[in-house]
Protein backbone atom coordinates (compact mmCIF):
# COMPACT_ATOMS: atom_id res chain seq x y z
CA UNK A 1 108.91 92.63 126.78
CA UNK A 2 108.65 94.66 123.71
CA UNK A 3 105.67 95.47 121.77
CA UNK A 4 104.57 94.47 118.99
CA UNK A 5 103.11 97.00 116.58
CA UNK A 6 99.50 96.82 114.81
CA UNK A 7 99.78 98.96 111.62
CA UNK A 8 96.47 101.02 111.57
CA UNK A 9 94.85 103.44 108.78
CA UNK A 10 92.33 105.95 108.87
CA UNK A 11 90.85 108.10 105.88
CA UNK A 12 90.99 111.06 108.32
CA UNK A 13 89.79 113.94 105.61
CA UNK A 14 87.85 114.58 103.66
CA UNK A 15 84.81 112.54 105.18
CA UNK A 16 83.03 110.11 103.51
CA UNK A 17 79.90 112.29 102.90
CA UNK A 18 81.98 114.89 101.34
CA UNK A 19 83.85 112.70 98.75
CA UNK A 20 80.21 111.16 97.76
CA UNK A 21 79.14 114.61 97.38
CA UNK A 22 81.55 116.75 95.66
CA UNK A 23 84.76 114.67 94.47
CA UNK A 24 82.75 113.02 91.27
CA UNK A 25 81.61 116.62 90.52
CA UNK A 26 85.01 118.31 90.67
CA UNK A 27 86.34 115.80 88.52
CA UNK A 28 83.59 116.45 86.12
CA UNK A 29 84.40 120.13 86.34
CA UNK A 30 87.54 119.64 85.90
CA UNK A 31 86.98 117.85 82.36
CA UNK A 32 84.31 120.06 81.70
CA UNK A 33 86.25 122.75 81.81
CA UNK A 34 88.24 121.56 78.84
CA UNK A 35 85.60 120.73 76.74
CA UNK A 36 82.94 123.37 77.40
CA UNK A 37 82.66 127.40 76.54
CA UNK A 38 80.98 128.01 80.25
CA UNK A 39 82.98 129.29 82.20
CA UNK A 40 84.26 126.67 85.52
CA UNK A 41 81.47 129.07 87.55
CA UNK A 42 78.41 127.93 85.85
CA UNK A 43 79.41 123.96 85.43
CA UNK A 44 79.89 123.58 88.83
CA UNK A 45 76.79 125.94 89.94
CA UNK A 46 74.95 123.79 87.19
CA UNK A 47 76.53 120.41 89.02
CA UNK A 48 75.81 121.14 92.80
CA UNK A 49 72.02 122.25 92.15
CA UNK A 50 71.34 118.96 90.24
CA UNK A 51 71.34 120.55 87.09
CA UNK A 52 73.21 118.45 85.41
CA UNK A 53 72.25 114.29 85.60
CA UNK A 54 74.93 112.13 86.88
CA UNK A 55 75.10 109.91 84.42
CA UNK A 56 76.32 112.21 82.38
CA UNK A 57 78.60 113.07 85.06
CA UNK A 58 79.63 109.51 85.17
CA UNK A 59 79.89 108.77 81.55
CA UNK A 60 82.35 111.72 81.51
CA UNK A 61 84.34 110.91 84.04
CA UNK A 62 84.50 107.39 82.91
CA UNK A 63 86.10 108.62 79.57
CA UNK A 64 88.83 110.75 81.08
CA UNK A 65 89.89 107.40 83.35
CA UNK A 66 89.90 105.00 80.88
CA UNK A 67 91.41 107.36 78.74
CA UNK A 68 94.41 107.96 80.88
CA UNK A 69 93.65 111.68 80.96
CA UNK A 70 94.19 111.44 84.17
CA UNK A 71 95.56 115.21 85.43
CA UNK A 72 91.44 116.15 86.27
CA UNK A 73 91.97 113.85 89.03
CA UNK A 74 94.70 115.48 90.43
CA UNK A 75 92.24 117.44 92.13
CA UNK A 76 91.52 114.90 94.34
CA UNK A 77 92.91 114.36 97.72
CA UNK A 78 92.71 112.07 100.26
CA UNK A 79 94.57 112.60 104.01
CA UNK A 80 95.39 109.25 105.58
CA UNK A 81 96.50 108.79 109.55
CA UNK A 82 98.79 105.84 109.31
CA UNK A 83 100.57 104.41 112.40
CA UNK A 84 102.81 101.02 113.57
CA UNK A 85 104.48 100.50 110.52
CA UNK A 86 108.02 99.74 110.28
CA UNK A 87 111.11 101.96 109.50
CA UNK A 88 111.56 99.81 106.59
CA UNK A 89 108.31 100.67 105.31
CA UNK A 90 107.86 104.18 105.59
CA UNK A 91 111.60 104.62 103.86
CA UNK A 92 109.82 102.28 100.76
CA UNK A 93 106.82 104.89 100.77
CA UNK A 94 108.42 108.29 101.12
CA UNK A 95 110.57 107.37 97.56
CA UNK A 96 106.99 108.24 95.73
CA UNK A 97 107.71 112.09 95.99
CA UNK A 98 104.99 113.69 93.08
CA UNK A 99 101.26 114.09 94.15
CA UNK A 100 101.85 113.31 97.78
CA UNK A 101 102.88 114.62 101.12
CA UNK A 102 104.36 112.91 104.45
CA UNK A 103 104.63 114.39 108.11
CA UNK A 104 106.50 111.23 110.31
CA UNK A 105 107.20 111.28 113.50
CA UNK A 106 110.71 112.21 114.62
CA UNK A 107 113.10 109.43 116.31
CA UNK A 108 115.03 113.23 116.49
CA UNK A 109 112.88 114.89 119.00
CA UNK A 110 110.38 111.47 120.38
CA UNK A 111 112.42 109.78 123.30
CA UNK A 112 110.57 106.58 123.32
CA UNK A 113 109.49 104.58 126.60
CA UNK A 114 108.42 101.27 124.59
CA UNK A 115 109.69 101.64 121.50
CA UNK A 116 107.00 99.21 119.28
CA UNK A 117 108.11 96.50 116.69
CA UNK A 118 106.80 94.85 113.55
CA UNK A 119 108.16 91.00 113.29
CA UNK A 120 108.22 90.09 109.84
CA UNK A 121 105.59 86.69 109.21
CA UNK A 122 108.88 84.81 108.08
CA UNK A 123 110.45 85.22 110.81
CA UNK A 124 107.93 84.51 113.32
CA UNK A 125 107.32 81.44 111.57
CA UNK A 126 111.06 80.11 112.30
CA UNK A 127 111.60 79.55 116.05
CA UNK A 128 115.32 79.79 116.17
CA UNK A 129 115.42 82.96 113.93
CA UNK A 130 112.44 84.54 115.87
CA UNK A 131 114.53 83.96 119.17
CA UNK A 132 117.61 85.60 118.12
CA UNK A 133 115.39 88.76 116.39
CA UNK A 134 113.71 89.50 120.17
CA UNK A 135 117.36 89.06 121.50
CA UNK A 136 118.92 91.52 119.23
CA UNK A 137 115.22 93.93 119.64
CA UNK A 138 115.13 94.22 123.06
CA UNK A 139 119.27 94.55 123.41
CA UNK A 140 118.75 97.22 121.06
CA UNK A 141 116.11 98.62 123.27
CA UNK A 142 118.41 98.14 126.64
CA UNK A 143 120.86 99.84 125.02
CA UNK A 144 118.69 103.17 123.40
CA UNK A 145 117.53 103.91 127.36
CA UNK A 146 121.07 103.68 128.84
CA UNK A 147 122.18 105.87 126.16
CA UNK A 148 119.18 108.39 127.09
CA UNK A 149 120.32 107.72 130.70
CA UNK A 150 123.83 108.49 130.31
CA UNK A 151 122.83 111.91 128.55
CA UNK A 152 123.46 110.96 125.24
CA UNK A 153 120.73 112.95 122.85
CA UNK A 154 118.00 111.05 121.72
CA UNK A 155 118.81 111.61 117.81
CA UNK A 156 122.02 109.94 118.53
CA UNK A 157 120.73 107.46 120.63
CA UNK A 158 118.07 106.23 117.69
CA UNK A 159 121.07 104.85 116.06
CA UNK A 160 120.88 101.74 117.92
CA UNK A 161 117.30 101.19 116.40
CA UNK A 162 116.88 98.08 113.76
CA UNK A 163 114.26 98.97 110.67
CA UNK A 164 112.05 96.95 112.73
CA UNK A 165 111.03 99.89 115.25
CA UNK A 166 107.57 101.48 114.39
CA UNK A 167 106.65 104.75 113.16
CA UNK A 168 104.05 107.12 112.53
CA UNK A 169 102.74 109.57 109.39
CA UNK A 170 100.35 111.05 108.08
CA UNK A 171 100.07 111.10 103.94
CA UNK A 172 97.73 113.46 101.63
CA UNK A 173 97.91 112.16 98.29
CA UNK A 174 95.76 112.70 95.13
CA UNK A 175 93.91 110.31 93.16
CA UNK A 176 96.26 110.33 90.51
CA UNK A 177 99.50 109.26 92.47
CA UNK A 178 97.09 106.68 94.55
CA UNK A 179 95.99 105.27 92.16
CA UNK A 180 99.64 105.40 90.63
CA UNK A 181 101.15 103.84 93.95
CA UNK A 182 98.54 101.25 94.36
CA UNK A 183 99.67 100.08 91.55
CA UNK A 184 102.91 99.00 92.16
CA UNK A 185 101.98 98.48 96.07
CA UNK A 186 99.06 96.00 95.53
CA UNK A 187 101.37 93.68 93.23
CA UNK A 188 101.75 90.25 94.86
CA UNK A 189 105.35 90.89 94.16
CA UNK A 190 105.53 93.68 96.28
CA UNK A 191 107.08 93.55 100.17
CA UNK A 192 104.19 92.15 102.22
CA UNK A 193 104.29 94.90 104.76
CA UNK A 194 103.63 97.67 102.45
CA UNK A 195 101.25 95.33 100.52
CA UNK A 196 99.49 95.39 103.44
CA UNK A 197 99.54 98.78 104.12
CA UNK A 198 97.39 99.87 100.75
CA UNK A 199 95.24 96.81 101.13
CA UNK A 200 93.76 98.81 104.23
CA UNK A 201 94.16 102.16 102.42
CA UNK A 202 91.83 100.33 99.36
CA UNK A 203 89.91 99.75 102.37
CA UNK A 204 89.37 102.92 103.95
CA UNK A 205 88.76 104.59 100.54
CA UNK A 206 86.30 101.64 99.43
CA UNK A 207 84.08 102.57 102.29
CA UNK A 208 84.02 106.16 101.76
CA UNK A 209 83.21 105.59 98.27
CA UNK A 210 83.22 102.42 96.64
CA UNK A 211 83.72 103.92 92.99
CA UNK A 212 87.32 105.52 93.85
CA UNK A 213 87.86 102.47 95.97
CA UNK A 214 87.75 100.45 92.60
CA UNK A 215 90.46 102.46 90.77
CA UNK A 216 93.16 101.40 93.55
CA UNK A 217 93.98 97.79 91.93
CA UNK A 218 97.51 96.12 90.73
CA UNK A 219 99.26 98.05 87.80
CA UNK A 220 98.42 94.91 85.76
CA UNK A 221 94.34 95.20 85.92
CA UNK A 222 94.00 98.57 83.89
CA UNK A 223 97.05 97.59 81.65
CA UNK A 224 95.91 94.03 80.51
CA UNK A 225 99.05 92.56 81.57
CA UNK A 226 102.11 92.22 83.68
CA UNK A 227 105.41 94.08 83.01
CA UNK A 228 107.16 92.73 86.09
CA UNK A 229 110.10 90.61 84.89
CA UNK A 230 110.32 88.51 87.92
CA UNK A 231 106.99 87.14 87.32
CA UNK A 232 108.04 85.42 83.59
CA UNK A 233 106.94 82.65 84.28
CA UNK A 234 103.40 83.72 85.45
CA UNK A 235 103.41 82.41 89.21
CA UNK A 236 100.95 85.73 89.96
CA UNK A 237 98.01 85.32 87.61
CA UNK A 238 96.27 88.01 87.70
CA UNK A 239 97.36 88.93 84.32
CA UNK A 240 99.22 87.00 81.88
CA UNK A 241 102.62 88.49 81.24
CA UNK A 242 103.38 90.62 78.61
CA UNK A 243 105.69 87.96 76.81
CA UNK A 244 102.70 85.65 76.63
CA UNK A 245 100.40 88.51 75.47
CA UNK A 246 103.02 89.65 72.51
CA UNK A 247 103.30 85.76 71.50
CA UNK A 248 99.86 85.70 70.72
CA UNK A 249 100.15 88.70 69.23
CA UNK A 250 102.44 87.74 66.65
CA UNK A 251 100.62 84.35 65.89
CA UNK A 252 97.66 86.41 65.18
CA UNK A 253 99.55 89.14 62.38
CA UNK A 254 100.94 85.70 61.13
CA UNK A 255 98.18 84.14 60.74
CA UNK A 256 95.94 87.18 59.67
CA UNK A 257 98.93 87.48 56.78
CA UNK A 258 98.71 83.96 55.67
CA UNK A 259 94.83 84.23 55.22
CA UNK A 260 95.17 87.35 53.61
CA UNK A 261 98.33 85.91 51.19
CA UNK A 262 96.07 83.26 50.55
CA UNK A 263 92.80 83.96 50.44
């Protein structure tokens, strides 16, 4: 009988005590630096001996957030360990290409011995169509090892695989694109599996540092509203949509016109 695959993450570097102790700080140098006639040196000698009082350090780094200027936090970067996700997954996560790296494991040069599989929640939920997805699974696993058996090389025997088999990678990303991918990734419109997937990333980052955990929310939080078209008619309301925002909009120059016209 096959297996089925747990998808698992781990915020394998840096460690939480390091990001609590130096990633506010290079942020701040990194805006600093902009801003300030001392040299990069001396603000971040000033910052690690508790020179300089992190509010201020906060109330800067605020500012460059909120503002969008959002290339100091390109300096920071987080290494994640994820494993038993699907092939359909990992070919959705690999299309963000700026600000991030991936190392996956190779169906090439891995000859697997129980290949591992994720079962998609709809179709566990329909008897008939979860009968006929094990028989076509495990055929396609009957059929990889008498490949292997009858010497035909393992990166043509992964062929036979369905999207379904699991993988393995490991991703280093900086703020900037997490936050970035989180963004379209925590959407309730988004596929559930990769949904998923950054709910436990928001996870592992939240309990390293609760601050940067905060930042990795739906596109639509920071924005004020949603730009996704198939949610019109507001079914996900977690921000009203954009049409409904620029209605209101326009009532209000109307109205602030009449007043004015009349007044």
């Amino acid at each position: 009988m096959a297996k089925r695959g747990v998808m698992e993450v781990s915020l394998i570097f840096p460690e939480a005590e390091t990001i609590r102790k130096y990633y506010r700080g290079l942020i701040y140098l990194a805006a600093r630096t902009c801003y300030s006639e001392k040299t990069p040196q001396q603000i971040w000698d000033e910052f690690i001996t508790d020179k300089t009082p992190p509010e201020r350090v906060m109330k800067l780094i605020e500012h460059v957030i909120e503002s969008g200027h959002h290339s100091t936090i390109e300096h920071i970067n987080f290494t994640f360990a994820i494993s038993g996700v699907s092939r359909a997954l990992s070919h959705q996560l690999v299309r963000h290409r700026i600000g991030v790296a991936f190392d996956q494991q190779s169906q090439r040069y891995v000859k697997y011995k129980e290949p591992q599989y994720v079962t998609p929640p709809s179709i566990e939920a329909n008897p008939d169509a979860l009968r006929e997805f094990e028989r076509l699974r495990d055929m396609s696993e009957e059929v990889y090892h008498r490949f292997l058996e009858q010497g035909i090389p393992a990166e043509d025997a992964r062929f036979i695989f369905p999207n379904a088999v699991t993988t393995n990678l490991i991703m280093t990303v900086n703020l900037r694109q997490l936050m970035h991918m989180a963004g379209l990734r925590l959407c309730t419109l988004a596929q559930w599996e990769i949904r998923q997937l950054f709910k436990l990333i928001r996870k592992e980052v939240m309990a390293a540092d609760p601050y940067f955990g905060r930042l990795l929310v739906p596109k639509c939080v920071p924005l004020g509203y949603c730009d996704e078209k198939r949610n019109e008619d507001e079914h996900c309301r977690i921000r009203p949509h954009k049409n409904s925002v620029f209605r209101v909009w326009e009532l209000y120059k109307r109205g602030a016109l009449v007043e004015r016209e009349t007044s």
